[in-house]
Protein backbone atom coordinates (compact mmCIF):
# COMPACT_ATOMS: atom_id res chain seq x y z
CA UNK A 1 5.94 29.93 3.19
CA UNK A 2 7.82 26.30 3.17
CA UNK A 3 7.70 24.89 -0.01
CA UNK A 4 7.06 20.65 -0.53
CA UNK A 5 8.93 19.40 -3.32
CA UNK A 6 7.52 16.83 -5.65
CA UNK A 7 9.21 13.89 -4.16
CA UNK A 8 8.59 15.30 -0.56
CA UNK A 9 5.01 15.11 -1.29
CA UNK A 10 5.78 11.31 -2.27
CA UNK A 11 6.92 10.64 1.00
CA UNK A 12 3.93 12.37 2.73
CA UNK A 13 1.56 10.02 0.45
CA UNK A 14 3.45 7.26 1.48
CA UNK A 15 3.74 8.01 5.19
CA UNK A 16 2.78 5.13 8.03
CA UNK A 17 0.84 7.60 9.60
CA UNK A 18 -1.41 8.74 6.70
CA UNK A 19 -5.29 7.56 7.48
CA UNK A 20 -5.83 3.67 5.86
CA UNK A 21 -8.90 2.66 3.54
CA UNK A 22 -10.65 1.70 6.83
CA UNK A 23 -10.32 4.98 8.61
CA UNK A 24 -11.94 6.54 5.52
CA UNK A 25 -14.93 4.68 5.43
CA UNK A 26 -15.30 4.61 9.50
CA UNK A 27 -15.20 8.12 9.55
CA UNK A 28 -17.66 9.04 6.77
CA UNK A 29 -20.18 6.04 6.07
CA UNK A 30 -22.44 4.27 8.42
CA UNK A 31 -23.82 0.70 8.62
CA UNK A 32 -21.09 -0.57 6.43
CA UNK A 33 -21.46 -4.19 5.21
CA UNK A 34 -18.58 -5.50 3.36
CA UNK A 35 -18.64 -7.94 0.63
CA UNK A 36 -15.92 -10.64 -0.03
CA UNK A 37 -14.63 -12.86 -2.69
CA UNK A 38 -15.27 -12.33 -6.92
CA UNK A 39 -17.10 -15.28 -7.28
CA UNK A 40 -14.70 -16.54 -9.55
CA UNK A 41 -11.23 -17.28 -7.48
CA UNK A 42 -11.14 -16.19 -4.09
CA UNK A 43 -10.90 -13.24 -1.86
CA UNK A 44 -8.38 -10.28 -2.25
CA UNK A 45 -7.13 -8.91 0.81
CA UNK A 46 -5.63 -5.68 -0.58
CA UNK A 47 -9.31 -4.70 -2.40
CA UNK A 48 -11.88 -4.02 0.43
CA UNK A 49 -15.68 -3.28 -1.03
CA UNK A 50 -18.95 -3.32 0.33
CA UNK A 51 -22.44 -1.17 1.07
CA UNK A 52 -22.62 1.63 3.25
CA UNK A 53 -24.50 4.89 4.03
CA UNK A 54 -23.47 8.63 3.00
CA UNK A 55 -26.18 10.64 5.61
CA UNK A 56 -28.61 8.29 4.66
CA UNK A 57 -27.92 7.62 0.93
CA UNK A 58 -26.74 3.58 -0.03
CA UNK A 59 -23.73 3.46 -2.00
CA UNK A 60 -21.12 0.85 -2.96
CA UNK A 61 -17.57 1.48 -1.66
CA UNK A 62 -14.24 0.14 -2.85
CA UNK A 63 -10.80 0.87 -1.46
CA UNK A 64 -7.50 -0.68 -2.08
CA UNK A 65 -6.06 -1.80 1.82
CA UNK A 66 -2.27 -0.99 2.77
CA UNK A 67 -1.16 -2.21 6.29
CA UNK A 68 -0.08 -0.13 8.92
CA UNK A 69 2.54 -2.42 10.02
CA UNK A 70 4.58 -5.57 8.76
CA UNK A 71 1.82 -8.19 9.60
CA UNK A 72 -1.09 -6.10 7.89
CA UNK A 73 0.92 -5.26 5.18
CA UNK A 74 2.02 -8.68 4.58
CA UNK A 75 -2.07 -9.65 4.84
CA UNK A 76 -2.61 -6.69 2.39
CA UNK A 77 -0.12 -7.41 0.11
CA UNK A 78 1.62 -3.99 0.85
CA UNK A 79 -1.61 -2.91 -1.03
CA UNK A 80 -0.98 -4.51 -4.07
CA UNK A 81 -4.02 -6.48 -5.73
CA UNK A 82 -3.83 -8.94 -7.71
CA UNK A 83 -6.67 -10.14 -10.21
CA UNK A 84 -9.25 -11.48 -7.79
CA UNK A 85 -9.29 -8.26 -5.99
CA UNK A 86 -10.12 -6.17 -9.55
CA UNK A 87 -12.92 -8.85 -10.20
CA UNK A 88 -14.28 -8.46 -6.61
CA UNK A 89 -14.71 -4.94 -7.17
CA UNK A 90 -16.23 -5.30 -10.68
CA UNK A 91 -18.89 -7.34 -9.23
CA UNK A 92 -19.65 -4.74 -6.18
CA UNK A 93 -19.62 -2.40 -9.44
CA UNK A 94 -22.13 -3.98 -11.55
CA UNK A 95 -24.31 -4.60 -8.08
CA UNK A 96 -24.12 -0.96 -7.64
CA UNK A 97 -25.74 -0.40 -11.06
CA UNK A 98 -28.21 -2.75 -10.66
CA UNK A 99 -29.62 -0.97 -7.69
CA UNK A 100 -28.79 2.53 -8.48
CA UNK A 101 -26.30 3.42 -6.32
CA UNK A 102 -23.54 5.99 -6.49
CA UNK A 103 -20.11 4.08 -6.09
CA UNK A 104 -17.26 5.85 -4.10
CA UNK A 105 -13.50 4.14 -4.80
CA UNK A 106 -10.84 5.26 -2.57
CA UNK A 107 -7.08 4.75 -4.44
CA UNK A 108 -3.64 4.27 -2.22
CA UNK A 109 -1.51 1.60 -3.79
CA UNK A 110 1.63 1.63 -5.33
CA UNK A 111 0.02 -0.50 -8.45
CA UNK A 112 -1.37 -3.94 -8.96
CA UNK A 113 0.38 -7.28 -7.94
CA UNK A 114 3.80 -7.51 -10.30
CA UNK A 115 3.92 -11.16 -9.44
CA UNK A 116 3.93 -14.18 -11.94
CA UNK A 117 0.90 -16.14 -10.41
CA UNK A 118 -1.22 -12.57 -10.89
CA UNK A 119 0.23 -12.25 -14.32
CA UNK A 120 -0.71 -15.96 -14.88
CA UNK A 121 -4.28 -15.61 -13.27
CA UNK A 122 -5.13 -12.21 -15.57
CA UNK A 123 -3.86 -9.20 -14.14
CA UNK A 124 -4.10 -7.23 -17.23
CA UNK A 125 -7.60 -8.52 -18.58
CA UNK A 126 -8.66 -7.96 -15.28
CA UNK A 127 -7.76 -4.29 -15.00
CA UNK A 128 -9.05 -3.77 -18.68
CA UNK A 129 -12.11 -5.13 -17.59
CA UNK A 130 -12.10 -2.80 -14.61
CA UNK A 131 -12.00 0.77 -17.51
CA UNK A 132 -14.06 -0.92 -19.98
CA UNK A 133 -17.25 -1.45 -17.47
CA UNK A 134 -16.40 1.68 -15.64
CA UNK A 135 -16.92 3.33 -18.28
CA UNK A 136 -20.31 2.66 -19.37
CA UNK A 137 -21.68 2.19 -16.43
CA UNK A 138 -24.77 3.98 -15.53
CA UNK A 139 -24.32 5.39 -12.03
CA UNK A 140 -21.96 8.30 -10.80
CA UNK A 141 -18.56 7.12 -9.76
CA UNK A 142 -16.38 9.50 -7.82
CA UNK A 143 -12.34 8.41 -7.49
CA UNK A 144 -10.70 9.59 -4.33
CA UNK A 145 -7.00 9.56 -4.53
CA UNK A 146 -5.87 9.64 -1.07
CA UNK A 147 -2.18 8.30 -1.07
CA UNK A 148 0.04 7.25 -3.79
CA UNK A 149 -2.12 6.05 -6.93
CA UNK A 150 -0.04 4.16 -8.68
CA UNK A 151 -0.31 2.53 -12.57
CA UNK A 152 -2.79 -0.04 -13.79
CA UNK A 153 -3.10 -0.94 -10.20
CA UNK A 154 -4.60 2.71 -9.38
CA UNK A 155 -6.01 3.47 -12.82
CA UNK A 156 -8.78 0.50 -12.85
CA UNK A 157 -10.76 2.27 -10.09
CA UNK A 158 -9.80 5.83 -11.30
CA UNK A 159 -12.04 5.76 -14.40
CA UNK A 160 -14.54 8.44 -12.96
CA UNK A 161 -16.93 10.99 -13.44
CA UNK A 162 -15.01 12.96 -10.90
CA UNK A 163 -11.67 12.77 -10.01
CA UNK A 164 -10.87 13.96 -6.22
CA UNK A 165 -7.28 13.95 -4.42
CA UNK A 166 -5.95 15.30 -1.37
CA UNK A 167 -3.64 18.00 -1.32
CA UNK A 168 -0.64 15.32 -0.88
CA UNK A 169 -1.56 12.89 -2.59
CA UNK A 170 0.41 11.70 -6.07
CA UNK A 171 -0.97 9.91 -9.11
CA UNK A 172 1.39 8.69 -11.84
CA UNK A 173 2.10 5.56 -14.38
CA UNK A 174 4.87 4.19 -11.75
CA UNK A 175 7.01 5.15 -9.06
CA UNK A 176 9.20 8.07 -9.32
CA UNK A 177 11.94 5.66 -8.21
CA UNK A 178 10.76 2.94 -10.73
CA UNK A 179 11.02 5.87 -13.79
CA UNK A 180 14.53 7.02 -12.34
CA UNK A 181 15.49 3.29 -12.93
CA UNK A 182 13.82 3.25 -16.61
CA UNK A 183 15.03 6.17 -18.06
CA UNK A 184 18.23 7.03 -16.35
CA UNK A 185 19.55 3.92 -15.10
CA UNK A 186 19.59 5.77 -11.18
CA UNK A 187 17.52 5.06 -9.06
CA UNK A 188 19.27 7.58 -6.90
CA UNK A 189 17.30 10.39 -9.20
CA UNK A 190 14.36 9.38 -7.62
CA UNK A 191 13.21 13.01 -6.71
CA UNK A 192 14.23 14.49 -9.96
CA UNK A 193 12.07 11.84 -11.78
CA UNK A 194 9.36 13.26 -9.16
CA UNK A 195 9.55 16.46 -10.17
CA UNK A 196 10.07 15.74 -14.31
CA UNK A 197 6.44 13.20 -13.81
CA UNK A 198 4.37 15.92 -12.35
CA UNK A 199 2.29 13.67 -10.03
CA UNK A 200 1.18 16.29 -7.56
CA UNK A 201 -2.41 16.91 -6.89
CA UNK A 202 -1.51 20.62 -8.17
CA UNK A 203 -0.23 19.61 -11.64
CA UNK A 204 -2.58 17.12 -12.25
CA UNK A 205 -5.56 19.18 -11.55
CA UNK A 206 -4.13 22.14 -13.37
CA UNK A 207 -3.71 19.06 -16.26
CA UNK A 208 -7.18 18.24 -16.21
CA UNK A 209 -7.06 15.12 -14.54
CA UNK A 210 -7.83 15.57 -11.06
CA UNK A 211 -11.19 17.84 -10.51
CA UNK A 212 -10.87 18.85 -7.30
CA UNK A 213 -8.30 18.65 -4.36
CA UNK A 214 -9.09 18.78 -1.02
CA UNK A 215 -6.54 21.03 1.07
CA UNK A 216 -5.55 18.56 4.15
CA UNK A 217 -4.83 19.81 7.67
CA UNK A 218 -1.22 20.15 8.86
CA UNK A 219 -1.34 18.44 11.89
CA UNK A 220 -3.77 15.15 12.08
CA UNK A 221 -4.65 14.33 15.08
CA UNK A 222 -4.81 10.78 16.89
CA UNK A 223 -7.38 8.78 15.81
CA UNK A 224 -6.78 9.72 11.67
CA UNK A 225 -9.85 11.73 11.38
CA UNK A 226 -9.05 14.76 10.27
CA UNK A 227 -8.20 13.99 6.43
CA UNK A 228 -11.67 12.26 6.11
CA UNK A 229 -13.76 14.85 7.58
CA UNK A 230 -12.06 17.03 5.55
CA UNK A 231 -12.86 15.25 2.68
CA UNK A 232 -16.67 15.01 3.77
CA UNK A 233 -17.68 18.41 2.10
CA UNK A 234 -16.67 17.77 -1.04
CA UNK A 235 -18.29 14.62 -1.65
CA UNK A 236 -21.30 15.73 -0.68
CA UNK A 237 -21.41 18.57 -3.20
CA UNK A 238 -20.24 16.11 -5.98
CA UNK A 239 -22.88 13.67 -5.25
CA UNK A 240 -25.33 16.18 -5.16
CA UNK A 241 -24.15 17.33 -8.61
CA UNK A 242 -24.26 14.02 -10.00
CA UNK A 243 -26.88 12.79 -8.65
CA UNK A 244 -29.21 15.00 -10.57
CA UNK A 245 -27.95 14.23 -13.72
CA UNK A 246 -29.59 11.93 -16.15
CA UNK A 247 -28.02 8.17 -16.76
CA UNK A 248 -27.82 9.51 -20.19
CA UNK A 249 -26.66 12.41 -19.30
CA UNK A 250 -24.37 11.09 -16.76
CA UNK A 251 -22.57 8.49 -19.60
CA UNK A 252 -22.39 11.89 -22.10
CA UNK A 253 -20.16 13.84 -19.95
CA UNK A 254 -17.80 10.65 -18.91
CA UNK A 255 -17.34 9.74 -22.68
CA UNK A 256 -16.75 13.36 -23.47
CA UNK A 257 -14.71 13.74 -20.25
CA UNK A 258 -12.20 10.47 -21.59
CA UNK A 259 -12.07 11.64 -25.31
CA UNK A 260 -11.19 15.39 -25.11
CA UNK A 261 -7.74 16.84 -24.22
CA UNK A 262 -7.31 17.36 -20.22
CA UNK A 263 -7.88 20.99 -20.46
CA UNK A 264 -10.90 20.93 -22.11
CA UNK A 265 -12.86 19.68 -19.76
CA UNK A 266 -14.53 21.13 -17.68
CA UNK A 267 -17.04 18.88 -16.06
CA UNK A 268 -19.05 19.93 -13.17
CA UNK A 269 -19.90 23.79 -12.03
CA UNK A 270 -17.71 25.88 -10.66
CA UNK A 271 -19.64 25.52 -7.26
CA UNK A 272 -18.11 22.46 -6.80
CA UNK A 273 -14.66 22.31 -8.86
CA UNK A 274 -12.26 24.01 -6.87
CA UNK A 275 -10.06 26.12 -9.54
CA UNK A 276 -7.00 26.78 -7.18
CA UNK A 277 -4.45 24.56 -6.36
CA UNK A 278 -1.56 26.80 -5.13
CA UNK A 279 -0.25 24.88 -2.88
């Protein structure tokens, strides 16, 4: 059996060919309408949110947006949002509340927009903003860590009453490159950092932080949809789960969820939390 190294599994997250926040929501939802701007400053290309249709149940979907080339990456940002694109997806938050639906985020970005005119426009009041609504709000969320999740930038749509990633997807406060460069002054240590960070799917679930990960095919196919239909099971049964829970209920186990240690948890049944990661 081939083993993937930490970093290796960076790479994989990272990959050109990995399925894009539009693939994702193609594949699973229906009658998607997509909602622009935060009402405040402008429109965020690199935050994509709108209303769509889980086999016949409304929800509100967010997803950060990385490029598949130069020119959509460059539209995107390389993924990166910047304030307006947090504030966007507060507002399809709060709308999702309002109405009662379930919200859905899907996370692949390296982090939020380092640059001075996001710093100067809010970046971090923004993402604050982002965890503090999240996590009162009073309809399920479900996080879906499909890439790299990456710092602040990953974290304000992560707040969640269940945490999902795919089997090669990573989650961490930076890059292992950008941690290399902190603490050893190498960037060329890149994949030890990787492996010293545990940002795999398997060490953060076995740390409490990611519920359940979603084993992913080993060859996908043309057309990108065999990580999303993959993933189609297992939001179901969470849905399901949360869906019969109480708005009181539901804001109970997120508080508790956010205030014990990691391996206290646990949070949903063992019918739906899938207890092992060795991969």
């Amino acid at each position: 059996m081939t083993v993937i190294t930490p970093y290796e599994r960076v790479a994989l997250a990272r990959a050109p060919s990995r399925p894009r926040a539009r693939d994702y929501i193609g594949e699973l939802f229906t009658d998607f309408f997509e909602t622009h701007g935060d009402r405040l400053s402008g429109d965020d290309g690199a935050m994509l949110c709108g209303i769509a249709l889980f086999g016949g149940l409304p929800l509100t979907v967010a997803a950060t947006v990385k490029g598949t080339e130069l020119e959509s990456n460059i539209a995107s940002n390389f993924g990166m949002s910047g304030p307006a694109g947090y504030r966007k997806f507060l507002r399809a938050a709060r709308q999702a509340e309002k109405f009662s639906r379930p919200i859905i985020t899907f996370i692949d970005t390296p982090g939020a927009s380092p640059s001075a005119e996001a710093e100067e426009q809010g970046q971090g009041e923004a993402i604050a903003r982002c965890l503090y609504e999240l996590s009162s709000l009073k309809t399920p969320v479900i996080a879906v860590i499909t890439g790299e999740g990456g710092s602040g930038g990953a974290l304000a749509l992560a707040l969640a009453d269940v945490v999902i990633m795919l089997e090669n997807a990573v989650y961490s406060i930076l890059s292992p490159e950008g941690f290399a460069s902190i603490l050893w002054k190498d960037v060329s240590r890149a994949a030890e950092a990787a492996g010293v960070m545990r940002l795999t799917a398997a060490d953060l679930h076995r740390a409490g932080v990611a519920d359940i990960i979603v084993r992913e095919p080993r060859v996908i196919p043309a057309g990108k949809a065999a990580l999303p239909r993959a993933l189609r099971p297992a939001l179901r049964r969470v849905l399901e789960e949360l869906r019969r829970l109480s708005p009181e209920e539901l804001l109970r186990r997120r508080r508790e969820r956010y205030r014990a240690r990691a391996h206290a948890l646990p949070i949903l049944s063992d019918t739906i939390a899938e207890r092992s990661p060795d991969i």
